[in-house]
N, C-alpha and C. Protein backbone atom coordinates (compact mmCIF):
# COMPACT_ATOMS: atom_id res chain seq x y z
N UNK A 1 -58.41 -71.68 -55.42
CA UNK A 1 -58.29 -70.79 -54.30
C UNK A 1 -59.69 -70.51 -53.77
N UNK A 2 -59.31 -70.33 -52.51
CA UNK A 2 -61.28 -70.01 -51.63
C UNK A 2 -60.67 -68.65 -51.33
N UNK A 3 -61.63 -68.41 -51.01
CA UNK A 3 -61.73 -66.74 -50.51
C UNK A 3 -62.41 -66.58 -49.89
N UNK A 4 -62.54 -66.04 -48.35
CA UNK A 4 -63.74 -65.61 -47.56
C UNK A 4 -63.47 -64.22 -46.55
N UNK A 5 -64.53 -63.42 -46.56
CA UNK A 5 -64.09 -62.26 -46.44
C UNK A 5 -64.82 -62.29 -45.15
N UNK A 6 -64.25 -61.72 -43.91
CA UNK A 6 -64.37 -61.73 -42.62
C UNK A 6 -64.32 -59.97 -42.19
N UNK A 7 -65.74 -59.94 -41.44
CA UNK A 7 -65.54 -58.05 -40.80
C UNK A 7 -64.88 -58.28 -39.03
N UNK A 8 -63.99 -57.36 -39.16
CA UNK A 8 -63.26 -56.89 -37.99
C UNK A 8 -63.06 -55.90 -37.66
N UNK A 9 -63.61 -55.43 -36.85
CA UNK A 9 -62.85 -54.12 -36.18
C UNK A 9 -61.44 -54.14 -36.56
N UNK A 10 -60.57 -53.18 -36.53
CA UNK A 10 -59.30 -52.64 -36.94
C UNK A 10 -58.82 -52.71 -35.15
N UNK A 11 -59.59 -52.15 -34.33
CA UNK A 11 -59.02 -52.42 -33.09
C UNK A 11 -59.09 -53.65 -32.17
N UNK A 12 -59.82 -54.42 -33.40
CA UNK A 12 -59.61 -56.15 -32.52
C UNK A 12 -58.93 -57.17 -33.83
N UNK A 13 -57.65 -56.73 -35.00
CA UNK A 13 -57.54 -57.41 -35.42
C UNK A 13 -56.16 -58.07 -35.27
N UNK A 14 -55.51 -57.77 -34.38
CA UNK A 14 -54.50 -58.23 -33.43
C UNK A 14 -54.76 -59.69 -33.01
N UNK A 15 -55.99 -59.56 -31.98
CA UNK A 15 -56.35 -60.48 -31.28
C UNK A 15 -56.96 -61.56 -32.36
N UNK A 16 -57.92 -61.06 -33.21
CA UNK A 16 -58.53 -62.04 -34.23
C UNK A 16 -56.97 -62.95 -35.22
N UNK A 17 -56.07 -61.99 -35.34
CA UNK A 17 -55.10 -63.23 -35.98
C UNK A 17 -54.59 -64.10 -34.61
N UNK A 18 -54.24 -63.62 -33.66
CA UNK A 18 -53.74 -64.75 -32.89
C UNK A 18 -54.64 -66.05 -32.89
N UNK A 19 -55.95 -65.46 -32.94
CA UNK A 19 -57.11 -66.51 -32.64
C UNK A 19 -57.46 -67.84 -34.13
N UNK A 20 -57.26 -66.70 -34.70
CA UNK A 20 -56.96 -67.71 -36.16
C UNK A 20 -55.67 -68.51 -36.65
N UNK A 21 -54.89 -67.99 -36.30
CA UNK A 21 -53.12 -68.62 -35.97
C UNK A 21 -53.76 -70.17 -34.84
N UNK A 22 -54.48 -69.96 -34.26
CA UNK A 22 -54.66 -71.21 -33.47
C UNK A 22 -55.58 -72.01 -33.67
N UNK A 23 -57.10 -71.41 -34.38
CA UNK A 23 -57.91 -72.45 -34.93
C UNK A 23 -57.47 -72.92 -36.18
N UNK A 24 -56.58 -72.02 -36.91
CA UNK A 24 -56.21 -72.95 -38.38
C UNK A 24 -55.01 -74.26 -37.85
N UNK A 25 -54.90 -74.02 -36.68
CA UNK A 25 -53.78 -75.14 -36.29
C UNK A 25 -54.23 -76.39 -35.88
N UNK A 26 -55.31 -76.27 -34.90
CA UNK A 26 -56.12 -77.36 -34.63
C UNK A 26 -57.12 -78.08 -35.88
N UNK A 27 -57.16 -77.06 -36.75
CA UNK A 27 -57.75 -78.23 -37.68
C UNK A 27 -57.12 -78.18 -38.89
N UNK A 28 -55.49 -79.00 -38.07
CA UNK A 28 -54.72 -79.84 -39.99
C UNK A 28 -54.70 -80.60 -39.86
N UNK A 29 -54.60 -81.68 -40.90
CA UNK A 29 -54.04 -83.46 -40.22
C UNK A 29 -54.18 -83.81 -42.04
N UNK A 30 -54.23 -84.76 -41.89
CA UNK A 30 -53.66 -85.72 -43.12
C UNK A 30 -54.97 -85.46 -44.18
N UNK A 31 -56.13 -85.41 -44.22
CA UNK A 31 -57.41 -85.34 -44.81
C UNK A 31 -57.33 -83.83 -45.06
N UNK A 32 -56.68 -82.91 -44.91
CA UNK A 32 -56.84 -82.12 -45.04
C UNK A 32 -56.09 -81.50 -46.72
N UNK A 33 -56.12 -80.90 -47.52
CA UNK A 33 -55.47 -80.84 -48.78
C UNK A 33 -55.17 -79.35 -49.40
N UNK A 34 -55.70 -78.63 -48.14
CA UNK A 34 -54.91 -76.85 -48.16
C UNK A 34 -53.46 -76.92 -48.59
N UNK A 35 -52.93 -75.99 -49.28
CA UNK A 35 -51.50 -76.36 -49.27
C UNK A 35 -50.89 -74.58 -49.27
N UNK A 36 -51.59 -73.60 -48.86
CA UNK A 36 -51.40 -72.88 -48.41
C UNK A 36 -52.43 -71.79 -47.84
N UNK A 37 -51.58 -70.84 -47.36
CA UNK A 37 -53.33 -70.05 -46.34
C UNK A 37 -52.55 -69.00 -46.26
N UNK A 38 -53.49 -67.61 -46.51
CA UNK A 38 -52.89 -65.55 -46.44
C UNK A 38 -54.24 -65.28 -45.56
N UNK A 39 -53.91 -64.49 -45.00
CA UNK A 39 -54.62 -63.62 -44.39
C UNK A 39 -54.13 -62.48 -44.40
N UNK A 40 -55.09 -61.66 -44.83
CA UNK A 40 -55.28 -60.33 -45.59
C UNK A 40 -56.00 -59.08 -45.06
N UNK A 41 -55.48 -57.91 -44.41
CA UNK A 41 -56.66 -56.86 -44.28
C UNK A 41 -56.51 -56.22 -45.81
N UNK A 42 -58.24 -56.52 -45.70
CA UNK A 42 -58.50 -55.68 -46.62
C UNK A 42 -59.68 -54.80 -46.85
N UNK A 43 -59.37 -53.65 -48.16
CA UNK A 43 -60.74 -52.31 -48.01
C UNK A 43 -60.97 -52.93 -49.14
N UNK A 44 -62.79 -52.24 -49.07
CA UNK A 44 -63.45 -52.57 -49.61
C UNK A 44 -64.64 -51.04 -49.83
N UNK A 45 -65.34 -51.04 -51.10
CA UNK A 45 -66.22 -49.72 -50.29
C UNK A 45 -66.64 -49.20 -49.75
N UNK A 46 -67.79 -50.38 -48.33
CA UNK A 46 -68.00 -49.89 -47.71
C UNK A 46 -67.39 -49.94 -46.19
N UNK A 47 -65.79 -50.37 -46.18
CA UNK A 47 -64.68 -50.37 -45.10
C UNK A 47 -63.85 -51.66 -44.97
N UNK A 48 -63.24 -52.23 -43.57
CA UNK A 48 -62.05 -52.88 -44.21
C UNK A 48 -62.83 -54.11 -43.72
N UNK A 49 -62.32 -55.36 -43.96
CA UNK A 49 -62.24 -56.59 -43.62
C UNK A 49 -61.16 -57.15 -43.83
N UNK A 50 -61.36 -58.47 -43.20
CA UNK A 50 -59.99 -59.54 -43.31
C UNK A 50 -60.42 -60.40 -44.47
N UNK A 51 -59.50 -60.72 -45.50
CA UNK A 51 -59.36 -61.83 -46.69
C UNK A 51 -58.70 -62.78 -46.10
N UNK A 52 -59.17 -64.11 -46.17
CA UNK A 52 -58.31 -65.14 -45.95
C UNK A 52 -58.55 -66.15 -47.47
N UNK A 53 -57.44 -66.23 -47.93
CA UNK A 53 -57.54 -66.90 -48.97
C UNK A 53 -57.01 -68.65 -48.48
N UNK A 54 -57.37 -69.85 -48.88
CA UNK A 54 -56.98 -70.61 -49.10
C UNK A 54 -56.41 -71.78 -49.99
N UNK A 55 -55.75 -72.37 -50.73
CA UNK A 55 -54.79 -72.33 -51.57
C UNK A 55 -54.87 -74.19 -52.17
N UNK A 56 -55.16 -74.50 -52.91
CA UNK A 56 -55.15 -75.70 -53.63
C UNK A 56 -54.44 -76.10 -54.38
N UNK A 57 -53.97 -77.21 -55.05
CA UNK A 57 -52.92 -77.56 -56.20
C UNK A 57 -53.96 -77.42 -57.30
N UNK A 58 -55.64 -78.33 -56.77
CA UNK A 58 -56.32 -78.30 -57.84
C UNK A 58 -57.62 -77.66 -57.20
N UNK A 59 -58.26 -77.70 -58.64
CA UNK A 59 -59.86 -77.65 -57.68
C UNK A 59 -60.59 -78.72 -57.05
N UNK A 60 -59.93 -79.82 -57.54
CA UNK A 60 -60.46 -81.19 -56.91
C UNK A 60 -59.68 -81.29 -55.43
N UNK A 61 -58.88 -80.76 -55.40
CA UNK A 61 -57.93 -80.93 -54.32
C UNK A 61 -59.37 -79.96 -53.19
N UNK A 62 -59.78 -79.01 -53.49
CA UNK A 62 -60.22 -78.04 -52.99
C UNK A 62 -61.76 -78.70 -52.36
N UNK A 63 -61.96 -79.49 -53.21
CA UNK A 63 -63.44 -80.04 -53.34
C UNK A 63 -63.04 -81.53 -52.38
N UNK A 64 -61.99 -82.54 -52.33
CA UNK A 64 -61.43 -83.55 -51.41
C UNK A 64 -61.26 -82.62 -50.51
N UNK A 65 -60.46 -81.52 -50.00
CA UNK A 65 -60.40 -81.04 -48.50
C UNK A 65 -61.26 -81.42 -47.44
N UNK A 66 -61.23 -82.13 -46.61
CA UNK A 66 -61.86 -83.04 -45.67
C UNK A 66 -61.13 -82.30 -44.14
N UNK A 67 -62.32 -80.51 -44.05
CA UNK A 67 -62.32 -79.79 -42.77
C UNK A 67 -62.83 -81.03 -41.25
N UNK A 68 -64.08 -81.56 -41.68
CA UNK A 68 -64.57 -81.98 -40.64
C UNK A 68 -63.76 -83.52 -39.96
N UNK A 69 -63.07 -84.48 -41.27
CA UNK A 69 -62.02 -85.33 -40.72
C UNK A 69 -61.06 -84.82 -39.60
N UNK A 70 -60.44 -83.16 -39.92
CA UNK A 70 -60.08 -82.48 -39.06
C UNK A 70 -60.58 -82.25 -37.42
N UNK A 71 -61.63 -81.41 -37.53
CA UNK A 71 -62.43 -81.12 -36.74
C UNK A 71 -62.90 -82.91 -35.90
N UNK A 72 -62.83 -84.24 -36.49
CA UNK A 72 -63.40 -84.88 -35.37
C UNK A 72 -62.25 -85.25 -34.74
N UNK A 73 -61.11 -85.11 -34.84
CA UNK A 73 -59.84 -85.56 -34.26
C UNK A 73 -59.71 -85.01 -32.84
N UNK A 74 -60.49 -83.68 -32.96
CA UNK A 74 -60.45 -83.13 -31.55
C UNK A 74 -61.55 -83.27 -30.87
N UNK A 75 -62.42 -84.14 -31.05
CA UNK A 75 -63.20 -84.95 -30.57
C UNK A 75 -62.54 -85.81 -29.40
N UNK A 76 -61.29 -86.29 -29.72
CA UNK A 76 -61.33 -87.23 -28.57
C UNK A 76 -59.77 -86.37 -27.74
N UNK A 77 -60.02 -84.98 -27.66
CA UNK A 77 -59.13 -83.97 -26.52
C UNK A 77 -60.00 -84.72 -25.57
N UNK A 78 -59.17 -83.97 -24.42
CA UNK A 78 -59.43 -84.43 -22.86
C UNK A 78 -60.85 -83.28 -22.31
N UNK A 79 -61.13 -83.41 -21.71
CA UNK A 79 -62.16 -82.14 -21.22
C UNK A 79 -61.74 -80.76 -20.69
N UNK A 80 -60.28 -80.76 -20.60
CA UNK A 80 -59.63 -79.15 -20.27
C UNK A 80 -59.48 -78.60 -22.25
N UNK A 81 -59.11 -79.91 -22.60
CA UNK A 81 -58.79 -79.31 -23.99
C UNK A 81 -59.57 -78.95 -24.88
N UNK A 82 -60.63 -79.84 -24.35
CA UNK A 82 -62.10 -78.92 -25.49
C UNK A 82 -62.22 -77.99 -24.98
N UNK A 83 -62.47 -77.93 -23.74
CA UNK A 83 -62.87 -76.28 -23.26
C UNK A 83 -62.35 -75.17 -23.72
N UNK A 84 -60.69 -75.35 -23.80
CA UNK A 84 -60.27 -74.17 -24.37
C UNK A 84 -60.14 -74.19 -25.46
N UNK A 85 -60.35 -75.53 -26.27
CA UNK A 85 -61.14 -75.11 -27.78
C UNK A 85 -62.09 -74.43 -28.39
N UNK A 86 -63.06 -74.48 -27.13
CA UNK A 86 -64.28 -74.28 -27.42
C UNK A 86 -64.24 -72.74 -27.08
N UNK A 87 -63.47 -72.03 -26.18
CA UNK A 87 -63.16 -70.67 -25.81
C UNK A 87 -62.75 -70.26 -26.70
N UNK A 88 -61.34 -70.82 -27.19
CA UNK A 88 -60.99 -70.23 -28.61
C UNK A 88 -61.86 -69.88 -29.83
N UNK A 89 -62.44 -70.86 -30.35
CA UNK A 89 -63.10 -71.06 -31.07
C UNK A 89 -64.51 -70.08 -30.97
N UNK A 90 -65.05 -70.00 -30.23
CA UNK A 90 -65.92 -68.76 -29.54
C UNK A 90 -65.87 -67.47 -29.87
N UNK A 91 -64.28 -67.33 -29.34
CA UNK A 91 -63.93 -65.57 -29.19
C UNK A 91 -63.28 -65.31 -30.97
N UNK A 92 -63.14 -66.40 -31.49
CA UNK A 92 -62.59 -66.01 -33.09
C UNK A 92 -63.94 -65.57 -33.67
């Protein structure tokens, strides 16, 4: 399991899951070896953040996960589609 802990405002974390609902979408494909994903508000001492855990069979599985095989696939979007990748991707 990965774990990465993300700060958000509480009044922008609406918008931050939609935004993550859509970059975790654009980068799945076959190289990829996640086999599950939580996203989490969570407190902490000194206030809240988002947990996103991500989920392996193994740790080798975790260590093969091949993000950027992902990521070049949308390399060859059209030029409206990067853009609003690149918007998305931005405002997350």
């Amino acid at each position: 399991m990965e774990s990465t802990y993300v700060d958000v405002p509480l009044n922008k974390v609406q918008r931050f899951i939609e935004l993550h609902k859509k970059v975790t979408d654009l980068y799945q494909g076959e190289d990829r070896t996640v086999q599950g994903h939580w996203v989490y508000r969570h407190w902490y001492g000194s206030g809240a953040a988002i947990l996103i855990y991500d989920e392996y069979n193994s740790a080798q599985d975790a260590i093969d996960d091949n993000f950027n095989a992902a990521y070049k696939k949308n390399e060859g979007l059209s030029a409206d589609a990067k853009k609003e990748m690149d918007t998305i991707f931005t405002e997350w």
